[in-house]
Protein backbone atom coordinates (compact mmCIF):
# COMPACT_ATOMS: atom_id res chain seq x y z
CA UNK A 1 7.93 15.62 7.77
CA UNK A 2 4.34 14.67 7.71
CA UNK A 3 2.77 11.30 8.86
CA UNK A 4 0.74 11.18 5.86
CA UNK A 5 0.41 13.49 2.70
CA UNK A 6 -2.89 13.65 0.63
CA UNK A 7 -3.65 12.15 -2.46
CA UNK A 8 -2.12 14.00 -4.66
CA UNK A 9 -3.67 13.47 -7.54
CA UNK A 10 -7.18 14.14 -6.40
CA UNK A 11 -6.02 17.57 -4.94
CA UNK A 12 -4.18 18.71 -7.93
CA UNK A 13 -7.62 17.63 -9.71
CA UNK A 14 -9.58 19.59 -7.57
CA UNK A 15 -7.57 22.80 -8.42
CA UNK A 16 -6.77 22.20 -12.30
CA UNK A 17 -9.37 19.98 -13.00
CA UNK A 18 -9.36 21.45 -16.90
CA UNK A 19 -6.00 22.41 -16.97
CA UNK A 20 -4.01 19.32 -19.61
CA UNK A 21 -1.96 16.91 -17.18
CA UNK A 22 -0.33 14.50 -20.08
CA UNK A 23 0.37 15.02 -23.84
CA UNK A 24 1.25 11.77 -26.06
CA UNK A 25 3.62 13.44 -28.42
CA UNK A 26 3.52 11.12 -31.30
CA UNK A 27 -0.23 11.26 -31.76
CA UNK A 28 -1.33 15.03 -29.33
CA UNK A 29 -3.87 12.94 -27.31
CA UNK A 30 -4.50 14.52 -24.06
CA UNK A 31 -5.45 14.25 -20.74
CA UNK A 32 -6.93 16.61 -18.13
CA UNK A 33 -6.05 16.30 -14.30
CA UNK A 34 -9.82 15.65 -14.35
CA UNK A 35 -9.41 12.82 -16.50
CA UNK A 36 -5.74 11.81 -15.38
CA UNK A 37 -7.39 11.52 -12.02
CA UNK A 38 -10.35 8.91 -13.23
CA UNK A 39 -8.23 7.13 -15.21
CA UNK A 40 -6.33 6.41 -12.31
CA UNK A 41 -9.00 5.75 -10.31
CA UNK A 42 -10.31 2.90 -13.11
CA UNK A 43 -6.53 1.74 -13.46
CA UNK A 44 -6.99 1.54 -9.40
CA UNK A 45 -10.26 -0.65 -9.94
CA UNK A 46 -8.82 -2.75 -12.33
CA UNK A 47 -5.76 -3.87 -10.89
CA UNK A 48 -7.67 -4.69 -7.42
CA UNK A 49 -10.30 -7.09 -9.22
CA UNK A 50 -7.55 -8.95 -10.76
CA UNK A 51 -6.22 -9.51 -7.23
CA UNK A 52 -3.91 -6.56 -5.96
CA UNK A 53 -3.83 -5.38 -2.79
CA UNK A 54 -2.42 -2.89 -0.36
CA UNK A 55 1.70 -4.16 -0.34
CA UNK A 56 1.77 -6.09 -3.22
CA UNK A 57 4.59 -5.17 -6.50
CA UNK A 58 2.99 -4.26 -9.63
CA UNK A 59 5.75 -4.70 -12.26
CA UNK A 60 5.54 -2.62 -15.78
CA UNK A 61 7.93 -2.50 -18.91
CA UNK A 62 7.68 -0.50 -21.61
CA UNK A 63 8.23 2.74 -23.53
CA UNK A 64 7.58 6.09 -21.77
CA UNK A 65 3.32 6.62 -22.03
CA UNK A 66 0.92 8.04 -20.38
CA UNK A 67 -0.45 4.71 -19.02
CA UNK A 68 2.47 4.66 -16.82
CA UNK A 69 1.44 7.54 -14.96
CA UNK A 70 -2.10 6.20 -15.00
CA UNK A 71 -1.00 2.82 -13.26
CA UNK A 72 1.59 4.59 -11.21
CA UNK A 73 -1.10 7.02 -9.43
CA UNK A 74 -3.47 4.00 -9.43
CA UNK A 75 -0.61 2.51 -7.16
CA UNK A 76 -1.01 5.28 -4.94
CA UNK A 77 -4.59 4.91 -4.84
CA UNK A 78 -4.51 1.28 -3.71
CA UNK A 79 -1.39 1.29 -1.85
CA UNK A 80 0.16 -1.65 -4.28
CA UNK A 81 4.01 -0.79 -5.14
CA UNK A 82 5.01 -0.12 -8.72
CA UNK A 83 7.83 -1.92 -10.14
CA UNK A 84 8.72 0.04 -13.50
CA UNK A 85 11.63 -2.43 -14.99
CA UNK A 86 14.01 -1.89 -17.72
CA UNK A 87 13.04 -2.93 -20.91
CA UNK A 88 16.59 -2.48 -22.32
CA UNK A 89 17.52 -5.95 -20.80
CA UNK A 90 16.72 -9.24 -22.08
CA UNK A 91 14.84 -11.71 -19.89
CA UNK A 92 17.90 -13.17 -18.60
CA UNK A 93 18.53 -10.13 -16.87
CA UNK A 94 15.27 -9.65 -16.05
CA UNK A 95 14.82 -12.17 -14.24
CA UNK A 96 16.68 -12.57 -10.92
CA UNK A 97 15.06 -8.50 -10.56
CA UNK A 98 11.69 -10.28 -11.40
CA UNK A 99 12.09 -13.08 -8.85
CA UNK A 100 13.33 -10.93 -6.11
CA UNK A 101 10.26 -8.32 -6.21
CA UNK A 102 7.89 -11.22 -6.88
CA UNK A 103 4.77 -8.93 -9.10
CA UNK A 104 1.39 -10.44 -8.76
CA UNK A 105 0.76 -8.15 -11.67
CA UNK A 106 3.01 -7.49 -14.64
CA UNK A 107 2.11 -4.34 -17.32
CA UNK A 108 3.57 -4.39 -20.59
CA UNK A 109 4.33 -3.04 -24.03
CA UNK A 110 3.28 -4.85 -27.24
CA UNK A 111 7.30 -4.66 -27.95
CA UNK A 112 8.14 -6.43 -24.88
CA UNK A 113 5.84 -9.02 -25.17
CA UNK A 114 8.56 -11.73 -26.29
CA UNK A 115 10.63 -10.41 -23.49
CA UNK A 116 7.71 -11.38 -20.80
CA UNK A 117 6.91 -14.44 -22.44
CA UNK A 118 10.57 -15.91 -22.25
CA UNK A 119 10.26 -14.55 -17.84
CA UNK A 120 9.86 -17.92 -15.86
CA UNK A 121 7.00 -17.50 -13.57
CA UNK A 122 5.19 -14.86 -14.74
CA UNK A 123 1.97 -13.75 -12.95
CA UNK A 124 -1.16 -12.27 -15.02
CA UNK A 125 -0.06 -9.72 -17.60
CA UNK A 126 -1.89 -6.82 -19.30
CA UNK A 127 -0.73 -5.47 -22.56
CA UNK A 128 -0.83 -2.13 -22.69
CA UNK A 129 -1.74 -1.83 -26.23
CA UNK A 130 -3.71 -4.84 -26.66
CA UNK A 131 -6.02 -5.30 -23.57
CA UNK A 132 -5.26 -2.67 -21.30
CA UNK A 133 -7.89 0.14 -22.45
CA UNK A 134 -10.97 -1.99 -22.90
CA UNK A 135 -9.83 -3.85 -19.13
CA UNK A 136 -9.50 0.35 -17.26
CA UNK A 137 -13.10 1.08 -18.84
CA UNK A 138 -14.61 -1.96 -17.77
CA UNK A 139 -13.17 -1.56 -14.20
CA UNK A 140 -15.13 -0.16 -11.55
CA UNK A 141 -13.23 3.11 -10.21
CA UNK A 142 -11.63 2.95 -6.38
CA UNK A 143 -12.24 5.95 -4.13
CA UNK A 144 -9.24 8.27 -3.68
CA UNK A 145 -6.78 7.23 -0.84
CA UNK A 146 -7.28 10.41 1.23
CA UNK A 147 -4.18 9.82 2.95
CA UNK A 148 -0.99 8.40 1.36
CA UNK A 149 1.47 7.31 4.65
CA UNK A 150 4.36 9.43 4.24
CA UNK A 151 6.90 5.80 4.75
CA UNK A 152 4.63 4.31 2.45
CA UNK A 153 6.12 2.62 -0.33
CA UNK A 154 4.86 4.10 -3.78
CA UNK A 155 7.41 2.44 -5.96
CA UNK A 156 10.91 0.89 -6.27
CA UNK A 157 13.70 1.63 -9.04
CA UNK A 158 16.52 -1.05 -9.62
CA UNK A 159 19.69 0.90 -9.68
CA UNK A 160 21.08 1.21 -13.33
CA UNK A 161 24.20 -1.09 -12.21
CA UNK A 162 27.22 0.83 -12.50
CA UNK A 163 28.93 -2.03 -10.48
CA UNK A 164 27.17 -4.80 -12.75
CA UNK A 165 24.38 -5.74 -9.72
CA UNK A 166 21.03 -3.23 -9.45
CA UNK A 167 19.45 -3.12 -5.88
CA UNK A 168 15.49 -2.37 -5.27
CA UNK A 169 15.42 1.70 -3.90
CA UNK A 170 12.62 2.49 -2.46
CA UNK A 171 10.64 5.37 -3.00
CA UNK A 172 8.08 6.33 -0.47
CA UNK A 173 5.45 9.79 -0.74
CA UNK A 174 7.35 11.39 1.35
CA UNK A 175 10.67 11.08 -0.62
CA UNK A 176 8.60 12.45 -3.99
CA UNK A 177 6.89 15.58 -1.83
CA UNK A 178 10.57 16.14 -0.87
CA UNK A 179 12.10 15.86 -4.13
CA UNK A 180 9.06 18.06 -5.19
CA UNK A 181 10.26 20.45 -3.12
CA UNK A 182 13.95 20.63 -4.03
CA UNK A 183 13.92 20.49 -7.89
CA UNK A 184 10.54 22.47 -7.58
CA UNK A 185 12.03 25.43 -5.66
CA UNK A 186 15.32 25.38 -7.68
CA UNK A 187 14.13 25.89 -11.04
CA UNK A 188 10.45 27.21 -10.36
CA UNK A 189 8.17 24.91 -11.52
CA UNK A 190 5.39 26.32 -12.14
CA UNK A 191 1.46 25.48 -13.40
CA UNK A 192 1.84 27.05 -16.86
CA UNK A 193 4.85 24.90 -17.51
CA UNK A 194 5.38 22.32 -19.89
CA UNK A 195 7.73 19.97 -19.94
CA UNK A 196 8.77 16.97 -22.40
CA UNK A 197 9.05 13.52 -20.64
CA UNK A 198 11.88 11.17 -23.01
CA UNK A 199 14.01 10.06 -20.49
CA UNK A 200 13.14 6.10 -19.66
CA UNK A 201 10.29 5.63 -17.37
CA UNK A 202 12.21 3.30 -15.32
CA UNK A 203 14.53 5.17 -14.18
CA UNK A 204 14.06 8.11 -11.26
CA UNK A 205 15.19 10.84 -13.85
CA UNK A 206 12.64 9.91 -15.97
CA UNK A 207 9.92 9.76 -13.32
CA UNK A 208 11.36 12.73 -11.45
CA UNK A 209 13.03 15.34 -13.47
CA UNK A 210 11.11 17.03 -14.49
CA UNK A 211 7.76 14.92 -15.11
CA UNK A 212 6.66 14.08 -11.02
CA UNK A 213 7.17 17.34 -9.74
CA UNK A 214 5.24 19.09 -12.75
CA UNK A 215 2.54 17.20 -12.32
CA UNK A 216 2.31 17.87 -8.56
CA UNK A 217 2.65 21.53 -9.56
CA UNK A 218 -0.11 21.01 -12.30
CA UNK A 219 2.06 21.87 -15.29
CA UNK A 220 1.73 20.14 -18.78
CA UNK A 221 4.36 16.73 -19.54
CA UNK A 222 4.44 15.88 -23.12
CA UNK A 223 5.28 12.44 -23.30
CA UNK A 224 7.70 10.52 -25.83
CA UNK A 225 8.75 7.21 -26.53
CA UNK A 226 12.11 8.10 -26.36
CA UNK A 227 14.88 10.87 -26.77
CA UNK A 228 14.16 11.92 -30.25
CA UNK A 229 16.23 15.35 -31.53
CA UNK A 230 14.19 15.89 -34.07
CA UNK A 231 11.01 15.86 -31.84
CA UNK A 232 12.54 18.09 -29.03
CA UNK A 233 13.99 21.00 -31.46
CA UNK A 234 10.37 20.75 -32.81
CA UNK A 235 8.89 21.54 -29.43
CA UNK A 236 11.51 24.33 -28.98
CA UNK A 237 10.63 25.76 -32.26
CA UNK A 238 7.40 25.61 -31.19
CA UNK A 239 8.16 27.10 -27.73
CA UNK A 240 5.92 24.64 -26.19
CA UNK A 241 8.76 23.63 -23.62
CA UNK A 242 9.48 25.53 -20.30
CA UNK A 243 11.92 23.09 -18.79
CA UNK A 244 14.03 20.50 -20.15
CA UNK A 245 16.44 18.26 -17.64
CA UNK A 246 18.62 15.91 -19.93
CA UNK A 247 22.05 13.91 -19.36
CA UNK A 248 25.26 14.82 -21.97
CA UNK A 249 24.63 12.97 -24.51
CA UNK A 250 21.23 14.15 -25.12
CA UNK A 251 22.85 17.60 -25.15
CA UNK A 252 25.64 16.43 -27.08
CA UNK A 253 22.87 15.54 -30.13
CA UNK A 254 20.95 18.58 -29.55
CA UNK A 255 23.87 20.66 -30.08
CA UNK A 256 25.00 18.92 -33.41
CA UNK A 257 21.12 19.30 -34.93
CA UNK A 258 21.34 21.53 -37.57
CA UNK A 259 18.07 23.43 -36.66
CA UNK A 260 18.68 23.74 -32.67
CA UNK A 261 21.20 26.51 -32.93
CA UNK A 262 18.31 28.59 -34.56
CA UNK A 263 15.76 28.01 -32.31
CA UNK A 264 14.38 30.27 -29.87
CA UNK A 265 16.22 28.30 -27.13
CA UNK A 266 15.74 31.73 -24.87
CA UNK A 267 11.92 30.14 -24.60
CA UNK A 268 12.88 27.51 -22.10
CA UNK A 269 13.68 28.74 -18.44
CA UNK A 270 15.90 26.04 -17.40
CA UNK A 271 17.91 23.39 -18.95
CA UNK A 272 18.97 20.93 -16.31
CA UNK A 273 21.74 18.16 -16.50
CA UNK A 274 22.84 14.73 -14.64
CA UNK A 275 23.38 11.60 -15.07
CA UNK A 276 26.77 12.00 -15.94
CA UNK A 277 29.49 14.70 -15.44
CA UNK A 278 29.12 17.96 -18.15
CA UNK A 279 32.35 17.97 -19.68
CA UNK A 280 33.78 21.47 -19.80
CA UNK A 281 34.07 20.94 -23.75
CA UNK A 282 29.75 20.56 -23.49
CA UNK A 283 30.35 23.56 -20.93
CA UNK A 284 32.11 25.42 -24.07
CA UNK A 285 29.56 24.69 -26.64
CA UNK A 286 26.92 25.91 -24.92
CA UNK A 287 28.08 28.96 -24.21
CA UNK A 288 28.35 29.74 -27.76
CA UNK A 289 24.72 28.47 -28.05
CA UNK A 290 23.98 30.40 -25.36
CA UNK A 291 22.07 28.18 -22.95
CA UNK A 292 23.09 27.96 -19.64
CA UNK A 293 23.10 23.62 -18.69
CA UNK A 294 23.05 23.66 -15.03
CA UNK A 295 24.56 20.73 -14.05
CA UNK A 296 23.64 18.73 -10.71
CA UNK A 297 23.91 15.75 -9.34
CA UNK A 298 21.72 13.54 -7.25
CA UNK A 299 21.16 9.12 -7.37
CA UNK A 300 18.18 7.00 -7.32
CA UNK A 301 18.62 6.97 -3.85
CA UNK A 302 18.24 10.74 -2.84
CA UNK A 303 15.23 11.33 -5.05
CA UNK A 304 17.02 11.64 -6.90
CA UNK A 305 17.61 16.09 -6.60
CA UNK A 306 20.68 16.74 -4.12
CA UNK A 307 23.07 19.25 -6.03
CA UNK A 308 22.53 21.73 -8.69
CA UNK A 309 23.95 24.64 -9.98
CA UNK A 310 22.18 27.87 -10.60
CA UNK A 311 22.24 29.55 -13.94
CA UNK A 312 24.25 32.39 -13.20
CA UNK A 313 27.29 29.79 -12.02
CA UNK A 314 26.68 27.36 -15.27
CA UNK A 315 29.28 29.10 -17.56
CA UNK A 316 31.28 30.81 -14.22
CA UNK A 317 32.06 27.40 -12.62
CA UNK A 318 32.56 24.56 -15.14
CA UNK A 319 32.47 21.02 -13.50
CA UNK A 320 30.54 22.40 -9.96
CA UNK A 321 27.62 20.75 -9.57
CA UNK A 322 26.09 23.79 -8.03
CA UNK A 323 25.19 23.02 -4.02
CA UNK A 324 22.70 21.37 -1.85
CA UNK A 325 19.11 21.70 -2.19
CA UNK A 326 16.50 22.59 0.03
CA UNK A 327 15.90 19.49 1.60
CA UNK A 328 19.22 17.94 1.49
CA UNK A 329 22.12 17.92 3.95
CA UNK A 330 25.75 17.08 2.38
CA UNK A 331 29.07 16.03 4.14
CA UNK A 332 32.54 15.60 2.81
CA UNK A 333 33.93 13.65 4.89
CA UNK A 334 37.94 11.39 5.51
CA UNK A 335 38.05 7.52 6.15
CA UNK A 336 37.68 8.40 9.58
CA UNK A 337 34.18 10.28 9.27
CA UNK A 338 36.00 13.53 10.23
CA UNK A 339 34.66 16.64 7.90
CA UNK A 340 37.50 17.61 5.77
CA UNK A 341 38.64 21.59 4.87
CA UNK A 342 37.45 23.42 1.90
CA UNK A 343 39.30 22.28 -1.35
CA UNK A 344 39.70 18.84 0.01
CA UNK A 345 38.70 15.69 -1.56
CA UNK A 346 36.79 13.00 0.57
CA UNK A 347 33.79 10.83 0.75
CA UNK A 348 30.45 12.37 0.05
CA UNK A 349 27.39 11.72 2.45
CA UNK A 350 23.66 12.80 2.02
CA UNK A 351 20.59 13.04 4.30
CA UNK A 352 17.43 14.61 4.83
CA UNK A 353 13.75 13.34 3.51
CA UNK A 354 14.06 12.83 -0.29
CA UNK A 355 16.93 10.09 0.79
CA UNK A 356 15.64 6.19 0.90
CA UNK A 357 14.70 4.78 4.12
CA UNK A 358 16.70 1.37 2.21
CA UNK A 359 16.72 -1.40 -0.48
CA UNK A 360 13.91 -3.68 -0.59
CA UNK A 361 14.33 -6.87 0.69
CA UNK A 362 17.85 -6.29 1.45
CA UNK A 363 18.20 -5.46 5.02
CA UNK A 364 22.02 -6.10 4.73
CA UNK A 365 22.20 -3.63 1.78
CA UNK A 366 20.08 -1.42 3.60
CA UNK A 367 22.39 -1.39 6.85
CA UNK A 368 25.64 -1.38 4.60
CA UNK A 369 24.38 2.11 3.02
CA UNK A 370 24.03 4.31 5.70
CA UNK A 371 27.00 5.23 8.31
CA UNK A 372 25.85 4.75 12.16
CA UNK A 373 24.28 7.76 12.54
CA UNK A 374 22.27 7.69 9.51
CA UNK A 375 24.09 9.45 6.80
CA UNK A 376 23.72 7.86 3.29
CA UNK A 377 27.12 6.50 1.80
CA UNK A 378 27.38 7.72 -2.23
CA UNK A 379 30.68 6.13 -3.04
CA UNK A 380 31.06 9.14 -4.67
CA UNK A 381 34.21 11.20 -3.78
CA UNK A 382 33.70 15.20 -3.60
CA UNK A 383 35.13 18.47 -2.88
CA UNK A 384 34.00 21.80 -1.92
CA UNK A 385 35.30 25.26 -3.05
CA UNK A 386 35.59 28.54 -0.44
CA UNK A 387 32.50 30.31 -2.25
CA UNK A 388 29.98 27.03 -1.16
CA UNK A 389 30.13 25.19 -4.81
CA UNK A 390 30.48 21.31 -4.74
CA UNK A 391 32.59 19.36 -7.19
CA UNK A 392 31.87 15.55 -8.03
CA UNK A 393 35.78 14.07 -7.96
CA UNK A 394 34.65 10.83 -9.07
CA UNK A 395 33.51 7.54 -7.91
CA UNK A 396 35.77 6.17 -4.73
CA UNK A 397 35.71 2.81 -6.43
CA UNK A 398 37.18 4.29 -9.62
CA UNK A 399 39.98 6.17 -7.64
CA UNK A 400 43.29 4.33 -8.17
CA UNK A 401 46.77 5.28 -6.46
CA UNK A 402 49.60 5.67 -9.05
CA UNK A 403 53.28 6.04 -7.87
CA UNK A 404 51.51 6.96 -4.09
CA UNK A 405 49.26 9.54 -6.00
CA UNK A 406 45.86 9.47 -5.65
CA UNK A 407 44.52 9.85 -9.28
CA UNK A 408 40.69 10.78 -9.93
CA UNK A 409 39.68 9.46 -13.54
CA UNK A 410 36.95 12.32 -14.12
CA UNK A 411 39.58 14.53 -14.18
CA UNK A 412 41.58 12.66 -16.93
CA UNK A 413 38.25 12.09 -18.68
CA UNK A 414 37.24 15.95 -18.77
CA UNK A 415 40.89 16.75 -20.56
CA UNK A 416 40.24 13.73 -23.13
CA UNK A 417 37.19 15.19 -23.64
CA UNK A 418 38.08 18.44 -24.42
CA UNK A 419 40.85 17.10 -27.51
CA UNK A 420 39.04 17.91 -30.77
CA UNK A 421 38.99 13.99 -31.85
CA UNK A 422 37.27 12.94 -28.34
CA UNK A 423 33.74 12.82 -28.54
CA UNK A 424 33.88 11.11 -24.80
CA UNK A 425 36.53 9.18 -22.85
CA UNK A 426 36.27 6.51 -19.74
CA UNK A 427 39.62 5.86 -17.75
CA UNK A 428 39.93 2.82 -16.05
CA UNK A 429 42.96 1.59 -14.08
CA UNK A 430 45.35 -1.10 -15.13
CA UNK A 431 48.27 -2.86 -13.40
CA UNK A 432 51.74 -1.71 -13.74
CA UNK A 433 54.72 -3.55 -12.68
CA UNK A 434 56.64 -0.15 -11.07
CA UNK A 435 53.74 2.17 -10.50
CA UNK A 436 51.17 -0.27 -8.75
CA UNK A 437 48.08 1.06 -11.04
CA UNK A 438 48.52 3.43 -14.29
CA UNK A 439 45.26 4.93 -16.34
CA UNK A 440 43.74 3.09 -19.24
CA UNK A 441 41.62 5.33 -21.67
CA UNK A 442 38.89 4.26 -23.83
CA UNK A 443 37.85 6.98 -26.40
CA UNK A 444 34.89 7.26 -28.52
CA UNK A 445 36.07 9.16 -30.89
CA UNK A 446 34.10 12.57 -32.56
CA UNK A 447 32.21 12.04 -35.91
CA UNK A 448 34.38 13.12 -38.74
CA UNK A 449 37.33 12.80 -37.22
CA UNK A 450 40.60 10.99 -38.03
CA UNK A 451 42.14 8.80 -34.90
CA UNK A 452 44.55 10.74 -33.40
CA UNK A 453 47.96 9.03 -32.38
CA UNK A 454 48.44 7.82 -28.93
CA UNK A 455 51.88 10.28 -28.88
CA UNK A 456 49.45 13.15 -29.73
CA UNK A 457 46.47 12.21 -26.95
CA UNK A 458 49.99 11.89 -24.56
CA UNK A 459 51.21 15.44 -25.42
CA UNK A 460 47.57 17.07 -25.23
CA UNK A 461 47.60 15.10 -21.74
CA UNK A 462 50.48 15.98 -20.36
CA UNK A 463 50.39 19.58 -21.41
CA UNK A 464 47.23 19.97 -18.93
CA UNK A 465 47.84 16.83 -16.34
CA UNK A 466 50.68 16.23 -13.90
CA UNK A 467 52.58 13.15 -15.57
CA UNK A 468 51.28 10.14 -12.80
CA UNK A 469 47.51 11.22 -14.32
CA UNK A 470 48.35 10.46 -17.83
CA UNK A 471 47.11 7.31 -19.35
CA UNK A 472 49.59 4.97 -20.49
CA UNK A 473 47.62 3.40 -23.27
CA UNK A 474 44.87 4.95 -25.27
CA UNK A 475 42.20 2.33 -26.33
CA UNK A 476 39.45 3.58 -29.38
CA UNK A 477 35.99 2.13 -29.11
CA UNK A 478 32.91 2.33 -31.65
CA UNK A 479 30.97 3.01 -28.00
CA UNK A 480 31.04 3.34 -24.73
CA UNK A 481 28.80 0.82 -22.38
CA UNK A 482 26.25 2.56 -20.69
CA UNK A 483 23.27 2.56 -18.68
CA UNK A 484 20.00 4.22 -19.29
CA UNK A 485 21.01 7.53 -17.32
CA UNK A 486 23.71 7.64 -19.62
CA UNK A 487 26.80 6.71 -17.12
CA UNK A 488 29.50 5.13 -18.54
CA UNK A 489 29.82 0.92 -16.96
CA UNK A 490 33.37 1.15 -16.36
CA UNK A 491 33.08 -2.59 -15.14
CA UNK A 492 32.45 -4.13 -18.64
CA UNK A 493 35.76 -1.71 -19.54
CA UNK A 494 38.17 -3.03 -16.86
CA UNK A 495 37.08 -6.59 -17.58
């Protein structure tokens, strides 16, 4: 990889100056890469006269905007480190993440405000729709940053906290020109595409797939708050949208909209999933929609683009998640770090340059990801079938042994899911007295449906399971805990 890469901005500038970078979707403001690129430049100016410098975190929470991307390049342009938090928690939780990347600059929505107000310690804040324009037009502009240092850090995502604690990745240029390359490449991005940015802005899906790598390319992102149905089957009606990457449940409501069936979903080139595995039963439904979802799978920590599947194998090979991408190398490997046969399960490893160098400020973290030879540890367990396709068999935490059986939860969850009264299921493991661990399913069950009866959800089981992988108790829920990518916190379950 390269020492350095240029600014990136400024280039793409220089070759679609007039071309529109950014499109606010609830009011059709726009910007130009002209104008994206001195608005970063002021956002650059401003944040250095209130006392940023090269190094120092940058913290922002609120709603997707455009004045993220704004600040974020402005990062780049200084060489501060943006700190994009979630605004889902409440300061409480907030806080320890707060403390531990120490901002000397906090952005934030006029929602939020009550949120930052209640944070102990807070440094100077800016609110983004009280003081922030008049302070970015006042601001003398910095100069480009001709060269961004490849290891440089550009920002860091707190891990959604699957496992109940979130850890500071960091993202450096060279991990975005990577990840650029691989999602890029894999579902040709191109300049004429647009793309609509709702996933949240703190997370790397909603930075990265597909809103980063467009605006590399010099495509168009439209920009909402938030996942709204209505507004995305709007844009497809429209056939404004080229691209659209989305975890299930967003295709899960897209599906049930009365108007998206009608629309001329052949418009958009790709439709991308992750997050969270595509249940076959998703699989099912949108075949008859006919849209291929090519699911993948990838973590804040690789970029987050390692695996996806190409349209032609969406329908052909329910639950892959396609294979590696350009820039990634993937193991499957035993307890002994031995790489394991075709069709056998084991524990999945990544490298390559869209993968973290570490955590910040967690050199123990850092050292406990990565084996000795520098291979990334997922805690995800995977398989791979003889024609090259990779399957996700579930998190190695979540594994449980049953009788002496190993027993992989996603698999019980993808059968749940596929029972006409399941709108989703989570399978946690309990303690049995006999069998050491037994399944416990929670199910959210489908709108409109009556609860089935647990000796029904046993038979449907049991028809498609070997008996040691059927729950013993079926638990219904009004909803499943989740965090913003949409994964399912199976620690607040096993509680």
């Amino acid at each position: 990889m390269l020492s350095a890469v240029p600014d990136l901005l400024a280039r793409r500038a220089g070759l679609s100056a007039d071309s529109v970078a950014l499109e606010d979707a609830p009011t059709g403001r726009t910007l130009t890469y002209r104008e994206l690129d001195r608005r970063a430049s002021l956002a650059a100016g401003m944040m250095a006269e209130r006392g940023v410098r090269a190094g120092d975190r940058v913290a922002i929470l609120c709603r997707n905007r455009i004045a993220f991307f704004e600040i974020l390049f402005g990062c780049a342009r200084l060489g501060a480190v943006l700190v994009p938090l979630n605004w889902r928690m409440p300061a409480a939780e907030l806080q320890p993440l707060f403390d531990h990347c120490a901002p000397v600059l906090l952005f934030h929505g006029l929602e939020d405000r009550a949120t930052v107000a209640a944070l102990a310690g807070a440094p100077s804040t800016i609110g983004l729709d009280e003081g922030y324009e008049a302070a970015v037009e006042a601001a003398a502009p910095a100069p480009p940053r001709p060269r961004w240092p490849s290891a440089g850090i550009w920002y860091l995502l707190y891990t959604s906290g699957t496992t109940g604690r979130s850890k500071a990745v960091i993202y450096t240029f060279a991990m975005a020109v990577a990840n650029h390359v691989n999602i890029g490449a894999a579902i040709d991005i191109r300049s004429s595409d647009s793309t609509a940015n709702f996933l949240p802005l703190f997370h790397t899906a909603g930075i990265n797939l597909h809103a980063l790598p467009t605006l590399i390319r010099g495509g168009r992102v439209i920009v909402l708050p938030g996942f709204d149905a209505e507004r995305i089957v709007a844009l497809i009606e429209a056939e404004r949208l080229d691209t659209v990457f989305a975890v299930p449940t967003v295709y899960q409501a897209l599906l049930d909209h009365p108007r998206f069936a009608a629309a001329p979903l052949g418009r958009v080139r790709h439709w991308g999933c992750g997050g969270a595995p595509l249940p076959d039963a998703l699989v099912e439904r949108s075949r008859r929609a006919g849209i291929r979802i090519c699911a993948g799978m990838g973590m804040t920590e690789t970029g987050p683009t390692a695996f996806l599947a190409s349209p032609e194998e969406a329908w052909d090979r329910p639950g892959s998640v396609g294979r590696p991408q350009r820039l990634v190398r993937a193991r499957i490997v035993d307890p002994e770090g031995r790489d394991v046969a075709d069709g056998a399960v084991g524990d999945l490893l990544f490298s390559g340059p869209a993968v973290t160098p570490g955590y910040w400020n967690d050199p123990e973290g850092s050292r406990a990801a990565f084996t000795a030879d520098g291979w990334l540890r997922t805690g995800d367990l995977a398989r791979r079938d003889s024609g090259g396709c990779w399957y996700i068999a579930g998190r190695r935490k979540d594994m449980f042994i049953s009788g002496g059986e190993n027993v992989y939860p996603a698999e019980i969850e993808n059968v749940l899911a596929a029972h006409p009264a399941v709108s989703e299921a989570a399978v946690v493991a309990a303690p049995h007295p006999i069998w050491g661990e037994v399944g416990r399913a929670f199910i959210q069950l489908a709108a409109g449906r009556p609860r089935p009866a647990d000796v029904e959800l046993d038979a449907f089981c049991r028809t498609r399971l070997a008996p040691y992988k059927v729950p013993q108790s079926f638990e219904f829920v009004p909803d499943l805990p989740r965090t913003a990518a949409g994964k399912v916190q199976k620690h607040l379950l096993a509680g």
